[in-house]
C-alpha atoms as a PDB file:
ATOM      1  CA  UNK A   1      -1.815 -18.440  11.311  1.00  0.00           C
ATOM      2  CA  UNK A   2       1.022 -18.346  12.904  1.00  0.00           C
ATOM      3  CA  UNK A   3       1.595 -21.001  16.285  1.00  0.00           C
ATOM      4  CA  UNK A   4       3.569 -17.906  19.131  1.00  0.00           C
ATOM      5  CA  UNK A   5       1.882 -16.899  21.465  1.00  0.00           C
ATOM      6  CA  UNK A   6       0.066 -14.049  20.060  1.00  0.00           C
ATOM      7  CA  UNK A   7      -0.403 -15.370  16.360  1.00  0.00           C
ATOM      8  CA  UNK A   8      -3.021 -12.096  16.169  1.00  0.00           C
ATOM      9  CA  UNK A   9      -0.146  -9.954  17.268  1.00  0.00           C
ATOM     10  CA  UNK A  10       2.061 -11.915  14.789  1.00  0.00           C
ATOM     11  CA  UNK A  11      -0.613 -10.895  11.853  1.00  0.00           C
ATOM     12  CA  UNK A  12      -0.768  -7.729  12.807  1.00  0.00           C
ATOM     13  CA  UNK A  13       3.726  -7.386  11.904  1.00  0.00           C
ATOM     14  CA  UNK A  14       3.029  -8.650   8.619  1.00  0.00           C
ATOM     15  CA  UNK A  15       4.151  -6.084   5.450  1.00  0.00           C
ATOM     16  CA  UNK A  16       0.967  -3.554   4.900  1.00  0.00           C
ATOM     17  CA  UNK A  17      -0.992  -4.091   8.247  1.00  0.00           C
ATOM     18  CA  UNK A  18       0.070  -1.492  10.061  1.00  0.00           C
ATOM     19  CA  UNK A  19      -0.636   1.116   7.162  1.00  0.00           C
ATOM     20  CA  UNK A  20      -4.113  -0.546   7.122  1.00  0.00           C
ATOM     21  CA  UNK A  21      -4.807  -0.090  10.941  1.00  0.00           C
ATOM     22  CA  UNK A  22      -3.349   3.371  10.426  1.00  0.00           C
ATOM     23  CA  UNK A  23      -5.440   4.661   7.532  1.00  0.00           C
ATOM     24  CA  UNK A  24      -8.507   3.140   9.509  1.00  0.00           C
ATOM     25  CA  UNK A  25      -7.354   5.047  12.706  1.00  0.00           C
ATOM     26  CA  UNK A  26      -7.450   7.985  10.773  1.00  0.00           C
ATOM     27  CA  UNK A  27     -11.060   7.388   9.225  1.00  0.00           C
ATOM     28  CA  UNK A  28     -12.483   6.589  12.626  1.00  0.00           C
ATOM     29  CA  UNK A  29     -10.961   9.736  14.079  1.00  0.00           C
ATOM     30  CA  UNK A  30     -12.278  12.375  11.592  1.00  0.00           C
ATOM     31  CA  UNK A  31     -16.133  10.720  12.244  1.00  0.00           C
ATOM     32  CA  UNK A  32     -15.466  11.023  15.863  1.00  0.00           C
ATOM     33  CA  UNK A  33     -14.087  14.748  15.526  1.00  0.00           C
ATOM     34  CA  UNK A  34     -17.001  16.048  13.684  1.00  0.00           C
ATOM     35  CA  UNK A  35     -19.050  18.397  15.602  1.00  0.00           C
ATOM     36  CA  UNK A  36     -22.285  16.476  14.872  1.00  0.00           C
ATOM     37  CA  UNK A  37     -20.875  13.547  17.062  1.00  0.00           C
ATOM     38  CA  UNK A  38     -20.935  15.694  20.590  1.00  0.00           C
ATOM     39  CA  UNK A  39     -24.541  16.963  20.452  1.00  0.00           C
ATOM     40  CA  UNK A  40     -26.176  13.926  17.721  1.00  0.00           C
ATOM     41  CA  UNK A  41     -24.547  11.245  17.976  1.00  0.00           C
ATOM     42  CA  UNK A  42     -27.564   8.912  19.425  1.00  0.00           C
ATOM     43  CA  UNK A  43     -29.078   9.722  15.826  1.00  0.00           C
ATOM     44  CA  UNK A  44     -25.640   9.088  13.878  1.00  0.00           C
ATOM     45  CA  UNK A  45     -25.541   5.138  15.933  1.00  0.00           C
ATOM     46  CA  UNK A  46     -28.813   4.736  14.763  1.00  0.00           C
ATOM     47  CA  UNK A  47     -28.587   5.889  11.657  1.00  0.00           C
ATOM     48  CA  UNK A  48     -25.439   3.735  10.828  1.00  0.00           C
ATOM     49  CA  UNK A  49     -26.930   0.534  12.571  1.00  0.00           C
ATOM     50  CA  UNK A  50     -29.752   0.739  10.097  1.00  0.00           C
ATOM     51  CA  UNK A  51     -26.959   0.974   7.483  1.00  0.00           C
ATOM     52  CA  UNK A  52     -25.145  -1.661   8.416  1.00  0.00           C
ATOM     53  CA  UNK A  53     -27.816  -4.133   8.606  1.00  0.00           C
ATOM     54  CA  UNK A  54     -28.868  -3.226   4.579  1.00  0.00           C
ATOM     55  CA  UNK A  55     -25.240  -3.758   4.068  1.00  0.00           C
ATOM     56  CA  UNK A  56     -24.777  -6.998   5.962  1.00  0.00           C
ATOM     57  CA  UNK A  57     -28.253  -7.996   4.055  1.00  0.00           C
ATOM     58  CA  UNK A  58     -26.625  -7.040   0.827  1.00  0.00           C
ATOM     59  CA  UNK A  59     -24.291  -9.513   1.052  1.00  0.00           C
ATOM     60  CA  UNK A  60     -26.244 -12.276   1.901  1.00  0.00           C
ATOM     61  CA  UNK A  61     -28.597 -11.555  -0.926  1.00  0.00           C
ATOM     62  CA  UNK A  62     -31.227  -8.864  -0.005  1.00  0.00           C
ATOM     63  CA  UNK A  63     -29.697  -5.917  -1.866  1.00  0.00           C
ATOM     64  CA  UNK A  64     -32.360  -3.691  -0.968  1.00  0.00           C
ATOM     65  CA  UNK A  65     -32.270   0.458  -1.328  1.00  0.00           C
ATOM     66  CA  UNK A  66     -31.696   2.661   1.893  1.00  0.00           C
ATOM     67  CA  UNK A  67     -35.293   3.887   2.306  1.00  0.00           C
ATOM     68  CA  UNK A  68     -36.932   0.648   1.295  1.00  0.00           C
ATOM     69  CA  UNK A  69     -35.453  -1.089   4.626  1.00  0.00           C
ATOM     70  CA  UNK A  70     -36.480   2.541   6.518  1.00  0.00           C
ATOM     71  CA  UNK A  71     -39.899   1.844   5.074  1.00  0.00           C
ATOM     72  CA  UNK A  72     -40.762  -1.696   5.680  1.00  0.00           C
ATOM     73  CA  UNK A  73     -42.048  -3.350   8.542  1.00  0.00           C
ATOM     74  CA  UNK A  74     -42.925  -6.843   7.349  1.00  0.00           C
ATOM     75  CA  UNK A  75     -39.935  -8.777   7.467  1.00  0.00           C
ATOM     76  CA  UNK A  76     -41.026 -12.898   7.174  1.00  0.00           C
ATOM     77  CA  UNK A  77     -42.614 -13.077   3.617  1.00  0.00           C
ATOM     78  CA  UNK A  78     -40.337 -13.824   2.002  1.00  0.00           C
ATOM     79  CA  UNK A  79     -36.382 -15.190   1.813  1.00  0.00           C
ATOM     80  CA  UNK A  80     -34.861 -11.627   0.939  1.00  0.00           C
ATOM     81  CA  UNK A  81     -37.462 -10.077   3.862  1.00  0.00           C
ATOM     82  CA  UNK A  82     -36.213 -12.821   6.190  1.00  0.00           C
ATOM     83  CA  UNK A  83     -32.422 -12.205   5.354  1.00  0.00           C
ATOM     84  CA  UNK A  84     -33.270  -8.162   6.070  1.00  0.00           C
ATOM     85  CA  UNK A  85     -35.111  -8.803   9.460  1.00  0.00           C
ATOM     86  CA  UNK A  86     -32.119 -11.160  10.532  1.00  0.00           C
ATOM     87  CA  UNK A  87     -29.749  -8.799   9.649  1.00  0.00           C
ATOM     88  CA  UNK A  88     -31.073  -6.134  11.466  1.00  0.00           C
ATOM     89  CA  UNK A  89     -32.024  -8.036  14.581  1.00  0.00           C
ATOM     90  CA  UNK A  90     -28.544  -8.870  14.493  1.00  0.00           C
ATOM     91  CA  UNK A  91     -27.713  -5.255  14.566  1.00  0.00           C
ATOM     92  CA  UNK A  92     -29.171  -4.460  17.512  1.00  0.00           C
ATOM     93  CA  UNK A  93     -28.634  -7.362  19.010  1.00  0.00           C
ATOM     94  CA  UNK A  94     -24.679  -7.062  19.139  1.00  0.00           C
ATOM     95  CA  UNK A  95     -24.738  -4.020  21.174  1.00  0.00           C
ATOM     96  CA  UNK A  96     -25.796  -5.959  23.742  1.00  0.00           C
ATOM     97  CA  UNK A  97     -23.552  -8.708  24.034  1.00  0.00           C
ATOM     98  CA  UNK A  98     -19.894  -6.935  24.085  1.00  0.00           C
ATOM     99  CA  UNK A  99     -19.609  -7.904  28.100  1.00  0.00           C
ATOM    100  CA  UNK A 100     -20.182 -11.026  27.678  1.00  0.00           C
ATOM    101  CA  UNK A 101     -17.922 -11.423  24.220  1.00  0.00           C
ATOM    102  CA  UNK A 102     -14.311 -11.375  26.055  1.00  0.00           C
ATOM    103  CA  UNK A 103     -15.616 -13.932  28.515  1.00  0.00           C
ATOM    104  CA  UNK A 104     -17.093 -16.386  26.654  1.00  0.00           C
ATOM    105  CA  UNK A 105     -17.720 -15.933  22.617  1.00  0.00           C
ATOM    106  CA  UNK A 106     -18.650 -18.682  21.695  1.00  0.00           C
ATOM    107  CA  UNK A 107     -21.613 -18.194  23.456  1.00  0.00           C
ATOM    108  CA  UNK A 108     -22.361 -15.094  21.843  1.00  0.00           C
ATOM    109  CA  UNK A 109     -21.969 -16.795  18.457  1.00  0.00           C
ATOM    110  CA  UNK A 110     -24.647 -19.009  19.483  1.00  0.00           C
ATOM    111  CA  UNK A 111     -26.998 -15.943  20.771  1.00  0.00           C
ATOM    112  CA  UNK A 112     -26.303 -14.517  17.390  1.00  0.00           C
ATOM    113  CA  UNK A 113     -27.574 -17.511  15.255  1.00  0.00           C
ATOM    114  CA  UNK A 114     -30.636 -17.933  17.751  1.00  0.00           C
ATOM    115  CA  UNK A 115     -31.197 -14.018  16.943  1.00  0.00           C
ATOM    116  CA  UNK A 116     -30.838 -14.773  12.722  1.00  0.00           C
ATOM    117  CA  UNK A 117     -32.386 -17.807  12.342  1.00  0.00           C
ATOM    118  CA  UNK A 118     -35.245 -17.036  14.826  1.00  0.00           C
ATOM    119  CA  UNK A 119     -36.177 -20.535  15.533  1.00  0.00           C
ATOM    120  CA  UNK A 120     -36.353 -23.194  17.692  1.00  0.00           C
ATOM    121  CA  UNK A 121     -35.051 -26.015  15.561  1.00  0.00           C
ATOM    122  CA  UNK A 122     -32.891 -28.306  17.218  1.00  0.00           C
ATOM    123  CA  UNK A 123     -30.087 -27.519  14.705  1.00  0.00           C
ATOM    124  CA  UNK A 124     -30.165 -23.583  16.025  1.00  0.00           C
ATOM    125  CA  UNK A 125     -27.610 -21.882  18.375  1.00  0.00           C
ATOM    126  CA  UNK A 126     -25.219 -24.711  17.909  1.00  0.00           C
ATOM    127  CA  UNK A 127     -22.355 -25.709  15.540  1.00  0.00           C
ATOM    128  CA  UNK A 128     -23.605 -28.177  12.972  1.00  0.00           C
ATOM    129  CA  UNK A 129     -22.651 -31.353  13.171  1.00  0.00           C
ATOM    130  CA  UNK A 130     -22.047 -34.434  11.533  1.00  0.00           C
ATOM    131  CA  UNK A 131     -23.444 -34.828   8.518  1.00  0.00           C
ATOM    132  CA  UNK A 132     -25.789 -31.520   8.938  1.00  0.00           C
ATOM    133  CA  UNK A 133     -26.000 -29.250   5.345  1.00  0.00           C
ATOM    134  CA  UNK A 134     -25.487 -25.863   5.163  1.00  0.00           C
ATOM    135  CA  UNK A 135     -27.577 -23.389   3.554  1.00  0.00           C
ATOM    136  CA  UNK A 136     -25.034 -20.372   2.451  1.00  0.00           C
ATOM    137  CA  UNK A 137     -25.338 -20.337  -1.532  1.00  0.00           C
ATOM    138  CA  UNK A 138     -23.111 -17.469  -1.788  1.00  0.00           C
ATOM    139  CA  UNK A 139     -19.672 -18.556  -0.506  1.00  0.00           C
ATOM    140  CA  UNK A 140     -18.598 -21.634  -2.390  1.00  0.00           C
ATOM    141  CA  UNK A 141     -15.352 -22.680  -0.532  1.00  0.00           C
ATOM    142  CA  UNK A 142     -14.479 -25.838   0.584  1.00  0.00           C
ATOM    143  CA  UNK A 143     -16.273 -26.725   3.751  1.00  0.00           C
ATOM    144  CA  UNK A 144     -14.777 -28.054   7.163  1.00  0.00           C
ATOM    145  CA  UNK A 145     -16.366 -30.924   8.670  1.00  0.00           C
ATOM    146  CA  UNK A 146     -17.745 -31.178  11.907  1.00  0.00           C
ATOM    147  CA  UNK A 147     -14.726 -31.778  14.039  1.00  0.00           C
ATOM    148  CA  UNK A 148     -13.033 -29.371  11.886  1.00  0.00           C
ATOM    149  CA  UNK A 149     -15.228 -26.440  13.223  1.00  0.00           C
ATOM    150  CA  UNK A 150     -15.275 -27.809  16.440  1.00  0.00           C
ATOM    151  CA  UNK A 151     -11.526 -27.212  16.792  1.00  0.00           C
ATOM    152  CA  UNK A 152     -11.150 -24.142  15.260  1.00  0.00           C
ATOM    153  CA  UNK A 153     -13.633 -22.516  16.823  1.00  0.00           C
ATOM    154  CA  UNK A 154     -12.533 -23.355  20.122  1.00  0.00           C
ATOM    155  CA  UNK A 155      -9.285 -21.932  19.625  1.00  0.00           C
ATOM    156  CA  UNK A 156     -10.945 -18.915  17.963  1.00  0.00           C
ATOM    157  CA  UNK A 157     -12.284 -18.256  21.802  1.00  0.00           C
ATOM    158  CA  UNK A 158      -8.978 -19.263  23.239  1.00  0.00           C
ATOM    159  CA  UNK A 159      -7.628 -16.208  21.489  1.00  0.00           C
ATOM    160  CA  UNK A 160     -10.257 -13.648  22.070  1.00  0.00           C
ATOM    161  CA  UNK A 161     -10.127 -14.981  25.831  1.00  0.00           C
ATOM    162  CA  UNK A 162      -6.609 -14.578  26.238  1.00  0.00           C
ATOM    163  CA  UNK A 163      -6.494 -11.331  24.704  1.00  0.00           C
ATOM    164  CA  UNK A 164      -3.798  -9.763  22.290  1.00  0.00           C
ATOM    165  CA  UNK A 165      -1.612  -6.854  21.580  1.00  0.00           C
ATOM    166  CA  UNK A 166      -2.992  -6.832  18.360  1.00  0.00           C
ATOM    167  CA  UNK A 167      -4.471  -3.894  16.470  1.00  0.00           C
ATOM    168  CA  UNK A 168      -8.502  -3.877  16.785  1.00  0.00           C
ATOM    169  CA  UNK A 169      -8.545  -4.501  13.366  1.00  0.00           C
ATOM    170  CA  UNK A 170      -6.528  -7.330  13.024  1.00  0.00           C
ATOM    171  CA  UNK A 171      -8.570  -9.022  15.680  1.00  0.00           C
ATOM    172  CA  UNK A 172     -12.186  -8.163  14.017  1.00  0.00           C
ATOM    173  CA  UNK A 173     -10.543  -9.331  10.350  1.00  0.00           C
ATOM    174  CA  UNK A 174      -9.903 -12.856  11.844  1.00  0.00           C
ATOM    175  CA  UNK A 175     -12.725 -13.554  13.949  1.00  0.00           C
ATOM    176  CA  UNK A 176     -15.125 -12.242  10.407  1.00  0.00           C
ATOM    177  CA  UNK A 177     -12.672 -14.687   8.044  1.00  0.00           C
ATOM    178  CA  UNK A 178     -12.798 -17.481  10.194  1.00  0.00           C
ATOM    179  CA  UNK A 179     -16.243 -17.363  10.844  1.00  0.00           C
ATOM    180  CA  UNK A 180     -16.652 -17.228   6.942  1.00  0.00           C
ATOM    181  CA  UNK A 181     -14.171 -20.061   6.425  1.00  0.00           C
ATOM    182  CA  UNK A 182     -15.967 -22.681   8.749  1.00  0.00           C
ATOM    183  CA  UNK A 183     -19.178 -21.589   8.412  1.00  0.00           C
ATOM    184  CA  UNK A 184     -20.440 -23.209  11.403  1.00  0.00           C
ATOM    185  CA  UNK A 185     -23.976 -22.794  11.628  1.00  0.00           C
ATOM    186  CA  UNK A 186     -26.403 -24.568   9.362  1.00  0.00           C
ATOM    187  CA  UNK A 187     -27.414 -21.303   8.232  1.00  0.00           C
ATOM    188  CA  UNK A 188     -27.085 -17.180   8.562  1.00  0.00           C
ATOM    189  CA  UNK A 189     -22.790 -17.839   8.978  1.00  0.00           C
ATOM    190  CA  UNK A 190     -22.543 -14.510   6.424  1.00  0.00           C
ATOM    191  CA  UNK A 191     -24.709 -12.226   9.095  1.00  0.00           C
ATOM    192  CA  UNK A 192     -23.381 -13.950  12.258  1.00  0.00           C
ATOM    193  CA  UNK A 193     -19.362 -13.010  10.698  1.00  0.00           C
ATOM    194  CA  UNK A 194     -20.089  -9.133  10.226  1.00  0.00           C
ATOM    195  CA  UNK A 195     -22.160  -9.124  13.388  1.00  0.00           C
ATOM    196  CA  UNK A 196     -19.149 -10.799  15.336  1.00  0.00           C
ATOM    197  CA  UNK A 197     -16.672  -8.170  13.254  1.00  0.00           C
ATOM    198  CA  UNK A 198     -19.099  -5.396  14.728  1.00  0.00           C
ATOM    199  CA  UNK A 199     -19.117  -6.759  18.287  1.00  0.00           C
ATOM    200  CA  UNK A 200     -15.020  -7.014  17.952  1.00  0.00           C
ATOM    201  CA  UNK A 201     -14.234  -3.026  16.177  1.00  0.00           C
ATOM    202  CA  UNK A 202     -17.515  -1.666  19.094  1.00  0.00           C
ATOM    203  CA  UNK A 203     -16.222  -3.456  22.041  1.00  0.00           C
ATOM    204  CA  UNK A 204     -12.408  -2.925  21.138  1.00  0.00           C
ATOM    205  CA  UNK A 205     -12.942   0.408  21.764  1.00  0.00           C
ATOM    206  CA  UNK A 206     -11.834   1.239  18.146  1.00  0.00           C
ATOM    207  CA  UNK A 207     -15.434   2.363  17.191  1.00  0.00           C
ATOM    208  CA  UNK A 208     -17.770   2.759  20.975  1.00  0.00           C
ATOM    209  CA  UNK A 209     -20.520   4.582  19.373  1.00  0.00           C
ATOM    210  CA  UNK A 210     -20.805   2.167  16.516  1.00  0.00           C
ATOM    211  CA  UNK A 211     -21.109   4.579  13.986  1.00  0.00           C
ATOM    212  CA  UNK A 212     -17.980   3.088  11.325  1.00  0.00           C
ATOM    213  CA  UNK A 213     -20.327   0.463  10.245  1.00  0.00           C
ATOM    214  CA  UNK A 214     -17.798  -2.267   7.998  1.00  0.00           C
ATOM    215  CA  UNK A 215     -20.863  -3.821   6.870  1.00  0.00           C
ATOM    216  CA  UNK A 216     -21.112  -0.708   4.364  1.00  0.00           C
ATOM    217  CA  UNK A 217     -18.013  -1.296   3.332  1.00  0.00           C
ATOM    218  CA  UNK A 218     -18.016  -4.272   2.776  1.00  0.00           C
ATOM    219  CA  UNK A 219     -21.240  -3.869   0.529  1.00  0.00           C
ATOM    220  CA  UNK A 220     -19.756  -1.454  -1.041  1.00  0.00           C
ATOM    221  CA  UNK A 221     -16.766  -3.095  -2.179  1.00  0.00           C
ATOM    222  CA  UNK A 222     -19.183  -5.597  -3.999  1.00  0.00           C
ATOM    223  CA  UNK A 223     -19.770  -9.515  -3.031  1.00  0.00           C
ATOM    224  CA  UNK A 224     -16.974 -10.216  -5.807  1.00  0.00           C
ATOM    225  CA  UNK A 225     -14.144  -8.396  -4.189  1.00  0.00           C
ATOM    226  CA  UNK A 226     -15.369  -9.702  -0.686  1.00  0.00           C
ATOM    227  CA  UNK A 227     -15.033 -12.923  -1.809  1.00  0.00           C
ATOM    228  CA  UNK A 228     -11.676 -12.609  -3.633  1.00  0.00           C
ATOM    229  CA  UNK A 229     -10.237 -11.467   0.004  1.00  0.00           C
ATOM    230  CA  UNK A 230     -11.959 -14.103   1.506  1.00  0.00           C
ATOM    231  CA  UNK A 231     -10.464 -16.588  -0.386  1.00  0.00           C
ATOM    232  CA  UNK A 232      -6.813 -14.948   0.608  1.00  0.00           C
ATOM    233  CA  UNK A 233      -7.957 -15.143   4.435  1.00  0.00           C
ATOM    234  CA  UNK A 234      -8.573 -19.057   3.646  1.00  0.00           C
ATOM    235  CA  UNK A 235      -5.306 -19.549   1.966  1.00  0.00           C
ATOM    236  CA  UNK A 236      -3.285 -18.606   5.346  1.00  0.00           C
ATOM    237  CA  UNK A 237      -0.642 -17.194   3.372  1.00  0.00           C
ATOM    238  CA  UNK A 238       0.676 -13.808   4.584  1.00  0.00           C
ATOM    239  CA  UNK A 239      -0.192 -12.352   0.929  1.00  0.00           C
ATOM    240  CA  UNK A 240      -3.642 -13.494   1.524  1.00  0.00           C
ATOM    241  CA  UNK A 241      -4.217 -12.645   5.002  1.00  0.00           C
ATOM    242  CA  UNK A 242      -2.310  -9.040   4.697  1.00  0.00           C
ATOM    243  CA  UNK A 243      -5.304  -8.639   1.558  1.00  0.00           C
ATOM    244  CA  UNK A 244      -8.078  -9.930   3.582  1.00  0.00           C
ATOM    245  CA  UNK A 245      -6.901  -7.489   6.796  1.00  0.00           C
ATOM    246  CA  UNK A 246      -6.573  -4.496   4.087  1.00  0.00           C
ATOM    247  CA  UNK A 247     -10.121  -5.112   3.005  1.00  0.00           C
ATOM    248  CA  UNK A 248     -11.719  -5.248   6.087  1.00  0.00           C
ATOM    249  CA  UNK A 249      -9.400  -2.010   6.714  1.00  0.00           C
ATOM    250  CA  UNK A 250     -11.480  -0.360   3.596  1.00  0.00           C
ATOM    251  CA  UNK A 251     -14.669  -1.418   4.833  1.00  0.00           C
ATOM    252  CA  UNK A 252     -14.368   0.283   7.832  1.00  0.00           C
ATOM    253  CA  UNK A 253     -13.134   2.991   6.287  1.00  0.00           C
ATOM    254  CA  UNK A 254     -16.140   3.388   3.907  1.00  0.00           C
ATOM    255  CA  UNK A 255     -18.372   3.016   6.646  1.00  0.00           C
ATOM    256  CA  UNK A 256     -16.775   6.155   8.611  1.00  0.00           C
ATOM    257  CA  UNK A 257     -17.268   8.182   5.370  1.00  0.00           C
ATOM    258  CA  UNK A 258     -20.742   7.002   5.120  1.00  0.00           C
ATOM    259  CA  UNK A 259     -21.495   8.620   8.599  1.00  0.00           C
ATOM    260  CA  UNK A 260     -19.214  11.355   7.947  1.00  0.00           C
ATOM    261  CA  UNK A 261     -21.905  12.448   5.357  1.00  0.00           C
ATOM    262  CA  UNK A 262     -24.874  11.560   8.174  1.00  0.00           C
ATOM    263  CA  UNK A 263     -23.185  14.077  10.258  1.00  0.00           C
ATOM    264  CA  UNK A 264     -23.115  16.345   7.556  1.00  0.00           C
ATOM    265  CA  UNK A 265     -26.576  16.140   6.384  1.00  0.00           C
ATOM    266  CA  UNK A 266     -27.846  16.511  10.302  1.00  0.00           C
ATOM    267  CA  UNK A 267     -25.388  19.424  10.818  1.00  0.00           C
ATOM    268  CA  UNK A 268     -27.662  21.205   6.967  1.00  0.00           C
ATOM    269  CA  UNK A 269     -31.004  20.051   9.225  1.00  0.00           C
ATOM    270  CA  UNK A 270     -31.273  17.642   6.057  1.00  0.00           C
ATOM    271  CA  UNK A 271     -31.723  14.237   7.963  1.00  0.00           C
END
């Protein structure tokens, strides 16, 4: 990334951002503009946070249908139930740490691994460390060591503490790659990333109700495509990070079309 002051504002100037942020703009107004959203939209929020937890799940290997997630309530017997129930404690959980985010995120990373693993091992709610494995199968970059993570992630929170001029967007797209690219939890880093994106688009003001879920999108898209951008975010070129910014552009865009349809189902009485 770049080293000025506002390296997010910098990323936000590169070639094709700005027609990302503006096509998602666009997406999140038309959701927001629907009729549904001034007498429903309690129902369309919850509806999409159930969404974006199966999506989120998807990702991390519970690919479960829509009403199989509505139905269930048994979420520890298994890995795939365990990845669900994380996912959509997660989900809930976010909501309720977007004061405390621009203050002090790191701390909210560690509430959000404390909320997925659902534990009290010693290695929860903390970066790994030292010699510490980690369990995410699916993502099979290179991983940062210890003091690697360490760094990174505190200037992650320098930048989210400082601020930026930079499009929401831009902002959630880092703070979901980076996460990704460190990885530094011993587990759940896949759920903890989308949940952080969430917390970043919600609190940004971008998307207050919460109902332009990315975590549809970026189920949607597919795990292969997801990981092709992610791979561009961890290159650092500007090709790569303008693709990774773009696809998490499209995944919020796919969620706002997914609760464009809520709204229209609730406006036909059909949901």
């Amino acid at each position: 990334m770049s080293t000025t002051a506002d390296p997010l504002a910098a990323l936000g100037a590169l070639p094709g951002v700005a027609e990302s942020v503006e096509s998602v703009r666009k997406a999140v107004d038309r959701v927001y503009g629907h009729r549904i959203m001034r007498r429903r939209s309690n129902a369309v929020t919850s509806e999409a946070a159930l969404r974006a937890a199966r999506g989120s799940a998807a990702l991390s290997g519970a690919d479960w249908a829509l009403e199989e997630v509505r139905r269930r309530t048994d979420f520890g017997t298994d890995d795939e139930a365990r990845v669900m129930g994380a996912a959509l404690r997660l989900t809930a959980e976010a909501g309720q740490l977007l004061s405390i985010w621009r203050q002090s995120p790191l701390r909210v990373l560690a509430r959000l691994h404390l909320v997925a693993a659902a534990s009290d091992e010693s290695r929860v709610g903390r970066p790994r460390q030292a010699g510490e494995a980690v369990d995410e199968p699916l993502i099979e970059l290179p991983l940062p060591d210890a003091r690697e993570v360490s760094g990174r992630l505190d200037g992650l929170a320098d930048l989210i503490i400082a601020g930026s001029s930079a499009p929401a967007l831009v902002t959630a797209a880092v703070v979901h790659g980076e996460l990704l690219a460190l990885r530094p939890f011993t587990s759940h880093n896949g759920l903890v990333a989308r949940a952080a994106e969430r917390i970043v688009l919600i609190g940004s003001g971008l998307d207050p109700k919460a109902v332009c879920p990315a975590e549809v999108g970026h189920a949607e898209q597919g795990r292969a495509e997801y990981l092709a951008a992610l791979e561009g975010y961890v290159s650092g070129t500007p090709e790569g990070m303008t693709a990774w910014i773009a696809h998490c552009g499209r995944a919020v865009e796919f969620g706002a079309r997914e609760s464009t349809a809520v709204c229209e189902a609730l406006q036909r009485g059909a949901a």
